[in-house]
PDB file of N, CA and C in Angstrom:
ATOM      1  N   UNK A   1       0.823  -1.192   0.000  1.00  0.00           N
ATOM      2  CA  UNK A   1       0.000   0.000   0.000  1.00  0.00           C
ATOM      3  C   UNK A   1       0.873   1.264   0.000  1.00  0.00           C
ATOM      4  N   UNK A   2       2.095   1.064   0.555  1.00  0.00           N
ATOM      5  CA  UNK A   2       3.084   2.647   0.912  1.00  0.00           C
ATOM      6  C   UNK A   2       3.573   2.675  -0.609  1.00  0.00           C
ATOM      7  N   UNK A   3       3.871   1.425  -1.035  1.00  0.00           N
ATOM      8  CA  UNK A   3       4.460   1.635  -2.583  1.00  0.00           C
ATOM      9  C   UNK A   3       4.040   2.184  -3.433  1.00  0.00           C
ATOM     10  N   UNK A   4       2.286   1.999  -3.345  1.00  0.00           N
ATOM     11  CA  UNK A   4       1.445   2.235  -4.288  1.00  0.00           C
ATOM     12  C   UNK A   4       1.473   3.917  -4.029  1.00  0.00           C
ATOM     13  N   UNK A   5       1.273   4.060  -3.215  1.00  0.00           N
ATOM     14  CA  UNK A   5       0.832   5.601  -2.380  1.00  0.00           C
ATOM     15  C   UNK A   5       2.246   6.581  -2.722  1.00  0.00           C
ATOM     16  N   UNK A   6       3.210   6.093  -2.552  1.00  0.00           N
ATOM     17  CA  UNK A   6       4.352   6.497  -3.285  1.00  0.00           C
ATOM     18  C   UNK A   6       4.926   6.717  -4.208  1.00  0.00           C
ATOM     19  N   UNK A   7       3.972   5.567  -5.485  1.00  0.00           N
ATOM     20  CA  UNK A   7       4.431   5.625  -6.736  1.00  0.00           C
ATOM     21  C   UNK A   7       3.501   6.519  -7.440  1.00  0.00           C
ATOM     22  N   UNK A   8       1.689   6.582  -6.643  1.00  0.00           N
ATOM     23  CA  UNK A   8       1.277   8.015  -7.443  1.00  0.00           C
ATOM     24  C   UNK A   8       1.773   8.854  -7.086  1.00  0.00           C
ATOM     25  N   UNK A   9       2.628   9.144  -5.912  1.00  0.00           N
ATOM     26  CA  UNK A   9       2.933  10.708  -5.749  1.00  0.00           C
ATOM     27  C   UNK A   9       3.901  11.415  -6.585  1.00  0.00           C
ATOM     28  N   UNK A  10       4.922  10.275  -6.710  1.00  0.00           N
ATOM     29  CA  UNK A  10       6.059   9.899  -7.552  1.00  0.00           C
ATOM     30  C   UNK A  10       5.207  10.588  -9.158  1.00  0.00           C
ATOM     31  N   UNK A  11       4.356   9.636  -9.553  1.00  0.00           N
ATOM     32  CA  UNK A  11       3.697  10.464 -10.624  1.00  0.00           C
ATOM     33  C   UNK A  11       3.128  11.879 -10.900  1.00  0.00           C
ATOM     34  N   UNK A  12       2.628  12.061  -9.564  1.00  0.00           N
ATOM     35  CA  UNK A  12       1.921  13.417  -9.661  1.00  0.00           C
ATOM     36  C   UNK A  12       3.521  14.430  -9.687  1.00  0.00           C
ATOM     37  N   UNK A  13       4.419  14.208  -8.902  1.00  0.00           N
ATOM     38  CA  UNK A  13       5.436  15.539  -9.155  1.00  0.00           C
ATOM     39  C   UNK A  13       6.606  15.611 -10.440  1.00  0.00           C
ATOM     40  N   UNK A  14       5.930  13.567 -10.993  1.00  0.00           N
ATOM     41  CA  UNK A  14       6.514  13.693 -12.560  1.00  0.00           C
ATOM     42  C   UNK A  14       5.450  14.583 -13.421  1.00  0.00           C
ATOM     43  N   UNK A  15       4.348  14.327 -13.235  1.00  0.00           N
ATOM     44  CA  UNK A  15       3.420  14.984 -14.149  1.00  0.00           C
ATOM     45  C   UNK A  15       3.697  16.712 -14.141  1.00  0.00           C
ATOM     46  N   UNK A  16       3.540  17.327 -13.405  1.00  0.00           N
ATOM     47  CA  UNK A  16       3.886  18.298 -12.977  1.00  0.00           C
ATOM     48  C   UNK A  16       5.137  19.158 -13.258  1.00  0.00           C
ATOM     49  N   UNK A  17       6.111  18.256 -13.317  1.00  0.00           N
ATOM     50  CA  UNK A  17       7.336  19.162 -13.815  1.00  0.00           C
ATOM     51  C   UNK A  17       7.336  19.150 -15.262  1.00  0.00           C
ATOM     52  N   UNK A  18       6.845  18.069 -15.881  1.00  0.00           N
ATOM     53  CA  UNK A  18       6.892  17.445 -17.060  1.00  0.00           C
ATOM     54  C   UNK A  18       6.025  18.612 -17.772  1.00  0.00           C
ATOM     55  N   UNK A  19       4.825  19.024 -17.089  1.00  0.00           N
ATOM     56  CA  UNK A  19       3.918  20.165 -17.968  1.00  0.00           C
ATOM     57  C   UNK A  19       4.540  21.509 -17.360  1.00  0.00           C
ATOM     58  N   UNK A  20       5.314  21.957 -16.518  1.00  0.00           N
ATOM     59  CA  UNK A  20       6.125  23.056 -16.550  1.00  0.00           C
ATOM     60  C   UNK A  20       7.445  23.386 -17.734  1.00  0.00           C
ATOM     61  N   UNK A  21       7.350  22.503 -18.248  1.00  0.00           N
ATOM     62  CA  UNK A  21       8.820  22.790 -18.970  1.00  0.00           C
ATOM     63  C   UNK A  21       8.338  23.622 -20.294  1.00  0.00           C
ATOM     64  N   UNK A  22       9.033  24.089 -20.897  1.00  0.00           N
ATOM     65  CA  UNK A  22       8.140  24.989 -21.955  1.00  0.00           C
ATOM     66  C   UNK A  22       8.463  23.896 -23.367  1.00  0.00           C
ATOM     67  N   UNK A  23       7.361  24.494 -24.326  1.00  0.00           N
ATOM     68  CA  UNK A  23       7.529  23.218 -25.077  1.00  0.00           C
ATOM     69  C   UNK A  23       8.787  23.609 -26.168  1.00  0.00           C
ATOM     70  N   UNK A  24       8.982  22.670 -27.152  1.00  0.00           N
ATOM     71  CA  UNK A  24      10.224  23.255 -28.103  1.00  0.00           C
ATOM     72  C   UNK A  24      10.166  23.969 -28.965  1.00  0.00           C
ATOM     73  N   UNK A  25      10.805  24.954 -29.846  1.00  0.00           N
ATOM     74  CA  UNK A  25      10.234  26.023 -30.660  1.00  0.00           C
ATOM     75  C   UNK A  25      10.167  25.648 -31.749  1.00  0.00           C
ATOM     76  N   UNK A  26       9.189  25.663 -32.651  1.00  0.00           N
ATOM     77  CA  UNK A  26       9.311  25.142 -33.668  1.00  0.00           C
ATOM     78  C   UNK A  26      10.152  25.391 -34.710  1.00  0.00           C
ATOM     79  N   UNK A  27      10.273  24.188 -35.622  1.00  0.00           N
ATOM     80  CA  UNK A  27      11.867  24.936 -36.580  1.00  0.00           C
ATOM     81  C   UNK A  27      11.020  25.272 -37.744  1.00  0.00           C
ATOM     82  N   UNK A  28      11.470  26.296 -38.175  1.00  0.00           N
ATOM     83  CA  UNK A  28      10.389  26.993 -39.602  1.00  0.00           C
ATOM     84  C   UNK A  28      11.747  27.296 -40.420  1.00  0.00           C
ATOM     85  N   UNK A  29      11.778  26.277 -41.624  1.00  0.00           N
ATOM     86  CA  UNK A  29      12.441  26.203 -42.899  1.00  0.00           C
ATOM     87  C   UNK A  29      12.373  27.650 -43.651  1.00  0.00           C
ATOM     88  N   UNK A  30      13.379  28.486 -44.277  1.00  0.00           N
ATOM     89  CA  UNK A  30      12.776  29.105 -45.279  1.00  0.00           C
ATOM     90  C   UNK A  30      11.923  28.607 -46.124  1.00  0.00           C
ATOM     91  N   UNK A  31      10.449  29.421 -46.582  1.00  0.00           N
ATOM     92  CA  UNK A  31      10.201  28.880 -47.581  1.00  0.00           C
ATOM     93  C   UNK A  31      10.825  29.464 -49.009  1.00  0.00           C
ATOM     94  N   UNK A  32      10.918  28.184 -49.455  1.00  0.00           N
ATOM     95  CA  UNK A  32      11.749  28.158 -51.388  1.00  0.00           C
ATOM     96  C   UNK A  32      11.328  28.298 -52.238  1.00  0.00           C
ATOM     97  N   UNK A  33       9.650  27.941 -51.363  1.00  0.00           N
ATOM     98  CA  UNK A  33       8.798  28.296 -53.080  1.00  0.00           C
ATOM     99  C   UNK A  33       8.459  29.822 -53.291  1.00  0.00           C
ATOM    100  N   UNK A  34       8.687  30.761 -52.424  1.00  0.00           N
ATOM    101  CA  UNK A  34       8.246  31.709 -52.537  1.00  0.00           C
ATOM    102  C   UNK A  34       9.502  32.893 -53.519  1.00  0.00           C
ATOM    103  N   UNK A  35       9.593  32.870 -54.642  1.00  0.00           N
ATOM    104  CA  UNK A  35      10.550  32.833 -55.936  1.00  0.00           C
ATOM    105  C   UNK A  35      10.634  34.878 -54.844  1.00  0.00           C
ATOM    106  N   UNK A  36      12.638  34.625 -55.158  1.00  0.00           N
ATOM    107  CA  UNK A  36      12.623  36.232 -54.590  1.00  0.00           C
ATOM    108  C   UNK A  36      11.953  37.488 -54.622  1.00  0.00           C
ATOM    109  N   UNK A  37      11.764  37.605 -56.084  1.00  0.00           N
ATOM    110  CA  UNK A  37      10.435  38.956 -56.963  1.00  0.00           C
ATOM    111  C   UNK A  37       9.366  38.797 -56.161  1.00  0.00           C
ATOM    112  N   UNK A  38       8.775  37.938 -56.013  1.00  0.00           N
ATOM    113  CA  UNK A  38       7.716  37.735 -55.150  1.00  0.00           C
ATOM    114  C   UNK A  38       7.897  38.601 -53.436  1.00  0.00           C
ATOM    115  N   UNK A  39       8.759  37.829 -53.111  1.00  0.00           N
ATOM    116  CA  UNK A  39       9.085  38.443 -51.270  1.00  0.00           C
ATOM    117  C   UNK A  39       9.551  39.991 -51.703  1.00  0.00           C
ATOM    118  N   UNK A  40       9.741  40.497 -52.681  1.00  0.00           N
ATOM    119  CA  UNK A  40      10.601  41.695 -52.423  1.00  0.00           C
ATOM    120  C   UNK A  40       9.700  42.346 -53.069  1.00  0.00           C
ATOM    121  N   UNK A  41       8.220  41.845 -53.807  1.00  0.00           N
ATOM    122  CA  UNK A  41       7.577  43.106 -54.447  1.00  0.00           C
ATOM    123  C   UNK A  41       6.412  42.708 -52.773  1.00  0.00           C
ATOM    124  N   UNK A  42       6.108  41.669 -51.959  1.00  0.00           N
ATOM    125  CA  UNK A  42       5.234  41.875 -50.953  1.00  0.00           C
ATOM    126  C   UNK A  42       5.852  42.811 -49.836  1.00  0.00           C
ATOM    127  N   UNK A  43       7.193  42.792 -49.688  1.00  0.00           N
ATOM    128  CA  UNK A  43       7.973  43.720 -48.620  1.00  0.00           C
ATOM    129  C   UNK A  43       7.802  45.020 -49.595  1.00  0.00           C
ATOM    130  N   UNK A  44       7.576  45.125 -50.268  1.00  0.00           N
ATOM    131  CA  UNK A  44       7.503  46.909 -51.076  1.00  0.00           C
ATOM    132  C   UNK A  44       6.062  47.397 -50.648  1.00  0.00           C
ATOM    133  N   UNK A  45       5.079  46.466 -51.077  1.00  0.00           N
ATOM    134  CA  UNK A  45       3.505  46.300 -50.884  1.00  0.00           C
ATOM    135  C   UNK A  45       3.613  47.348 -49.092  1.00  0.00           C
ATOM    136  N   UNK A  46       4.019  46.244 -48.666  1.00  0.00           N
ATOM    137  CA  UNK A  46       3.996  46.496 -47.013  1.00  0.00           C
ATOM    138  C   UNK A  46       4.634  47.816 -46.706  1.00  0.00           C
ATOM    139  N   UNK A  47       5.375  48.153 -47.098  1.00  0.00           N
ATOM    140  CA  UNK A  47       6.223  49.371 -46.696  1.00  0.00           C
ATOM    141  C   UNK A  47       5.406  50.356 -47.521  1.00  0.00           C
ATOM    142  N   UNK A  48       4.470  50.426 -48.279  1.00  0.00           N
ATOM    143  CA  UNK A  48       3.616  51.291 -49.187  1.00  0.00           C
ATOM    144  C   UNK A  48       2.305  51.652 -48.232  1.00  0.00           C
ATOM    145  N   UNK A  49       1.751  50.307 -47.639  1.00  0.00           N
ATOM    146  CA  UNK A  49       0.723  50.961 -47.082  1.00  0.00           C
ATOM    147  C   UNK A  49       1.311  51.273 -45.475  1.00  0.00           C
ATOM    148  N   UNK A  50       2.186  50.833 -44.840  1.00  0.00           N
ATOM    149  CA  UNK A  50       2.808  51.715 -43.506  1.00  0.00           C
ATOM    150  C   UNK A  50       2.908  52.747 -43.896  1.00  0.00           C
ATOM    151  N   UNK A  51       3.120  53.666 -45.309  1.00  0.00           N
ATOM    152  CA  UNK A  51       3.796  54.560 -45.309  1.00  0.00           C
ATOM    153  C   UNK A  51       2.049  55.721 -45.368  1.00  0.00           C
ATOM    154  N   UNK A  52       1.144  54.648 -45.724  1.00  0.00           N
ATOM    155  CA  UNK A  52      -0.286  55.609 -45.781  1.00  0.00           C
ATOM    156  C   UNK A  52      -1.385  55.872 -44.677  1.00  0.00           C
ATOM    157  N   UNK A  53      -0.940  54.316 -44.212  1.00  0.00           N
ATOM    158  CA  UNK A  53      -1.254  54.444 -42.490  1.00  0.00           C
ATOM    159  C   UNK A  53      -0.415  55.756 -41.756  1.00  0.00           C
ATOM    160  N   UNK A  54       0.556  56.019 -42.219  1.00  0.00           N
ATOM    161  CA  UNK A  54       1.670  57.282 -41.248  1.00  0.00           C
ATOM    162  C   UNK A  54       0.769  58.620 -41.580  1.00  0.00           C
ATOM    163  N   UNK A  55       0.437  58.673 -42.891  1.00  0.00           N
ATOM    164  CA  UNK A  55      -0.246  59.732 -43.772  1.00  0.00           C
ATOM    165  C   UNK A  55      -1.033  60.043 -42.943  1.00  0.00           C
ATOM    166  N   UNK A  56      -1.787  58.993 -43.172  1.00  0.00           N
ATOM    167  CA  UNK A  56      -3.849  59.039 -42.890  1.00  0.00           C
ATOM    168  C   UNK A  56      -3.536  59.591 -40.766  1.00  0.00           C
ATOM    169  N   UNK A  57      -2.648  59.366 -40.038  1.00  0.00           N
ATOM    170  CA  UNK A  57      -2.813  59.436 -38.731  1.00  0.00           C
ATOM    171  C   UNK A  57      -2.551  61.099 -38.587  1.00  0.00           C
ATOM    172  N   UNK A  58      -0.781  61.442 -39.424  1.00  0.00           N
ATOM    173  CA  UNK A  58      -0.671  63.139 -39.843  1.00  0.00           C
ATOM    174  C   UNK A  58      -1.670  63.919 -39.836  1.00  0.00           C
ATOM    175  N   UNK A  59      -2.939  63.100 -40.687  1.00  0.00           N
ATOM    176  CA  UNK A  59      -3.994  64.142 -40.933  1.00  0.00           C
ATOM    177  C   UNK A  59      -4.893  63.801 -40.260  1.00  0.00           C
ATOM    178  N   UNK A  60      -5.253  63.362 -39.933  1.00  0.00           N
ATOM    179  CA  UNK A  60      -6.452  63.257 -38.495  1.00  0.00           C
ATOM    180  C   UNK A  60      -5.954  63.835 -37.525  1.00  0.00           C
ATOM    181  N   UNK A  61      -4.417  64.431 -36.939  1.00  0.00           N
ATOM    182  CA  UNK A  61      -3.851  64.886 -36.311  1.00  0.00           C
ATOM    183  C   UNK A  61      -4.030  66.435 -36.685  1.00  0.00           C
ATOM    184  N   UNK A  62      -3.760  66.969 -37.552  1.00  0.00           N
ATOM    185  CA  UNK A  62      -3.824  67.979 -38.003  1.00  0.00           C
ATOM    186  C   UNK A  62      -5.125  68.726 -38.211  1.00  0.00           C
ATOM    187  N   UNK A  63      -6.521  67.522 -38.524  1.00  0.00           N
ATOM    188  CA  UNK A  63      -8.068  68.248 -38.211  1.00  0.00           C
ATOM    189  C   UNK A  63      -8.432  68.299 -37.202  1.00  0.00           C
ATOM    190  N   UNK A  64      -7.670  67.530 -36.329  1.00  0.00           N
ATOM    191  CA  UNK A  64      -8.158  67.284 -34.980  1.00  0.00           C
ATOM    192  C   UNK A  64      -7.917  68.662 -34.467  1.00  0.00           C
ATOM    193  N   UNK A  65      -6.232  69.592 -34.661  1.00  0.00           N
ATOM    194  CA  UNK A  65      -5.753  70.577 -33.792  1.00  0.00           C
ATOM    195  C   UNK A  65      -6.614  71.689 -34.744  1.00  0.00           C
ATOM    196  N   UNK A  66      -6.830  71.694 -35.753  1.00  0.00           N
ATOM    197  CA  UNK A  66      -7.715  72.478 -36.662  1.00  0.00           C
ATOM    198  C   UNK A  66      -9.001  72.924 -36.165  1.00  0.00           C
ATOM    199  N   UNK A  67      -9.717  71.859 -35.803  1.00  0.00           N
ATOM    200  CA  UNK A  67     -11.017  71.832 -34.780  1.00  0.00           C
ATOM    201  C   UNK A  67     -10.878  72.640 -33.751  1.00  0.00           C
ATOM    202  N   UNK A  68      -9.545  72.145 -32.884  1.00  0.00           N
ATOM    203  CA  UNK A  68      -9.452  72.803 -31.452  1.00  0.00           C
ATOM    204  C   UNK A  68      -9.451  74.171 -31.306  1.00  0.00           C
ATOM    205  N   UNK A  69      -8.321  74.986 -32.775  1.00  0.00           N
ATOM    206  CA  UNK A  69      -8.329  76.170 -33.241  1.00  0.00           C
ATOM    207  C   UNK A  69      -9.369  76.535 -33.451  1.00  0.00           C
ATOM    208  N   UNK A  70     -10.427  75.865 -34.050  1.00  0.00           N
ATOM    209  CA  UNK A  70     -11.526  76.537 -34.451  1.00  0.00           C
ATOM    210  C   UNK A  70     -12.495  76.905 -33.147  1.00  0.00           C
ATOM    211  N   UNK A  71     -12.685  75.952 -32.508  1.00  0.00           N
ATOM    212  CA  UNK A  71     -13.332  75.775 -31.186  1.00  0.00           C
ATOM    213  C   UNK A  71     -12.946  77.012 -30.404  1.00  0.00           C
ATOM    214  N   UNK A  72     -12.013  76.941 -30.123  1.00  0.00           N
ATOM    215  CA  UNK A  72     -11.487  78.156 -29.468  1.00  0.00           C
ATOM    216  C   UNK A  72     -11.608  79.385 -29.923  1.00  0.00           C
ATOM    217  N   UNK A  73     -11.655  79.753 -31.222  1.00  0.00           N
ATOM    218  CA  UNK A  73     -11.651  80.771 -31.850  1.00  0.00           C
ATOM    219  C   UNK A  73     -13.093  81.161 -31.780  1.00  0.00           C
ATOM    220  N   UNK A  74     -13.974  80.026 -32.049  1.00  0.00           N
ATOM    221  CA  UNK A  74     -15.360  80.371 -32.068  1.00  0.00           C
ATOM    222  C   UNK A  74     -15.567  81.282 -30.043  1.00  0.00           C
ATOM    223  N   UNK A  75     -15.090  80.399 -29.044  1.00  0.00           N
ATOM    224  CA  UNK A  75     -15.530  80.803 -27.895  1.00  0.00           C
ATOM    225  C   UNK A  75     -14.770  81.875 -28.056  1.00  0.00           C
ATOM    226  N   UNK A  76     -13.892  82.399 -28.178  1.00  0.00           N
ATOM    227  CA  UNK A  76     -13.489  83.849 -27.797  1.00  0.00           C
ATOM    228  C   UNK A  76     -14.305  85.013 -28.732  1.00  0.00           C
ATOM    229  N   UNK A  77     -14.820  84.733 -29.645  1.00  0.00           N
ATOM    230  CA  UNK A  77     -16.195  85.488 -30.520  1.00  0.00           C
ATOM    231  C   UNK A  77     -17.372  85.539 -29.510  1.00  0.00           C
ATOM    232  N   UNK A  78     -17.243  84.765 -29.330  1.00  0.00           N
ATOM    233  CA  UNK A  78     -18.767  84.323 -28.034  1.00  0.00           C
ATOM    234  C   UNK A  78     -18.949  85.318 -26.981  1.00  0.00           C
ATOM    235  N   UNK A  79     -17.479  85.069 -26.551  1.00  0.00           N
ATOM    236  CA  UNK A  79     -16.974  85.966 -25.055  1.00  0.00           C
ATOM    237  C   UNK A  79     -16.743  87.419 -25.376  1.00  0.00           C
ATOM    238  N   UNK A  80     -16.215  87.846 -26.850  1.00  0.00           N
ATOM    239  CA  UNK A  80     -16.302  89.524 -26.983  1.00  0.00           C
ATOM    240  C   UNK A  80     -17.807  89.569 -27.328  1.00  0.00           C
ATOM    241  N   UNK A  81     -18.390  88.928 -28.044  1.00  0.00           N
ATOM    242  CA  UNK A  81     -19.788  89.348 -28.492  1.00  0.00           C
ATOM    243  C   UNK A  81     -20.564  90.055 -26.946  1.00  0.00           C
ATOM    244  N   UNK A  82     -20.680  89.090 -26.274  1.00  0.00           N
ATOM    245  CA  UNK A  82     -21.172  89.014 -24.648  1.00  0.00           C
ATOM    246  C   UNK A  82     -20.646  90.525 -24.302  1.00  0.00           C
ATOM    247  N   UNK A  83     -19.420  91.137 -24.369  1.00  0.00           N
ATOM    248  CA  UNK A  83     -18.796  92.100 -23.657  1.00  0.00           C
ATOM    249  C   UNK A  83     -19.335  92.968 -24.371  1.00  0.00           C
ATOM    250  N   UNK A  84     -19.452  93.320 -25.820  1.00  0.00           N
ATOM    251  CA  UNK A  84     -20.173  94.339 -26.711  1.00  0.00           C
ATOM    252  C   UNK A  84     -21.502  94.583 -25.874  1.00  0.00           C
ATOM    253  N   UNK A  85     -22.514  93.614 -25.688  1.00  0.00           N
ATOM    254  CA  UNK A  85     -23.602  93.799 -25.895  1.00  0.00           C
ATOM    255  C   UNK A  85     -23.638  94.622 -24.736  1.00  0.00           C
ATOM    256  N   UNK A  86     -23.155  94.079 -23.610  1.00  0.00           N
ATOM    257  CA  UNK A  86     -23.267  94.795 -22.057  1.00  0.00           C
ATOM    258  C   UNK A  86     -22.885  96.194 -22.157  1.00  0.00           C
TER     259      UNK A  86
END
């Protein structure tokens, strides 16, 4: 009975280390079929639209502070109008 009682425990702190270990990394071959022209016109592709994503953020940046200018500009019209009238 102590053997038995010993040999699951024996299992449980094999099981246990056994699923702590991290697993192995996988090995990833170049792929060969992918003919060079190919990888070097999709790395152009990619670097074309990062470069419109950079664009498109510039200018949402730029209506955004455009707005704020405007916003502001409108309340200080607001605030002399107010002072005229009085």
């Amino acid at each position: 009975m102590k053997r038995t009682i010993a040999t699951l425990i024996a299992g449980l702190f094999a099981t246990a280390a056994f699923a702590q270990t991290p697993a192995p990394a996988p090995t990833t071959a170049p792929d060969s079929a992918t003919p060079p022209a190919v990888a070097k016109a999709e790395a152009s592709h990619e670097k074309q639209e990062a470069k419109a994503a950079k664009k498109h953020v510039k200018k949402a940046k730029h209506h955004k502070k455009a707005a704020t200018k405007e916003a502001a500009k409108d309340a200080a019209a607001d605030t002399t109008a107010q002072a005229a009238t009085k």
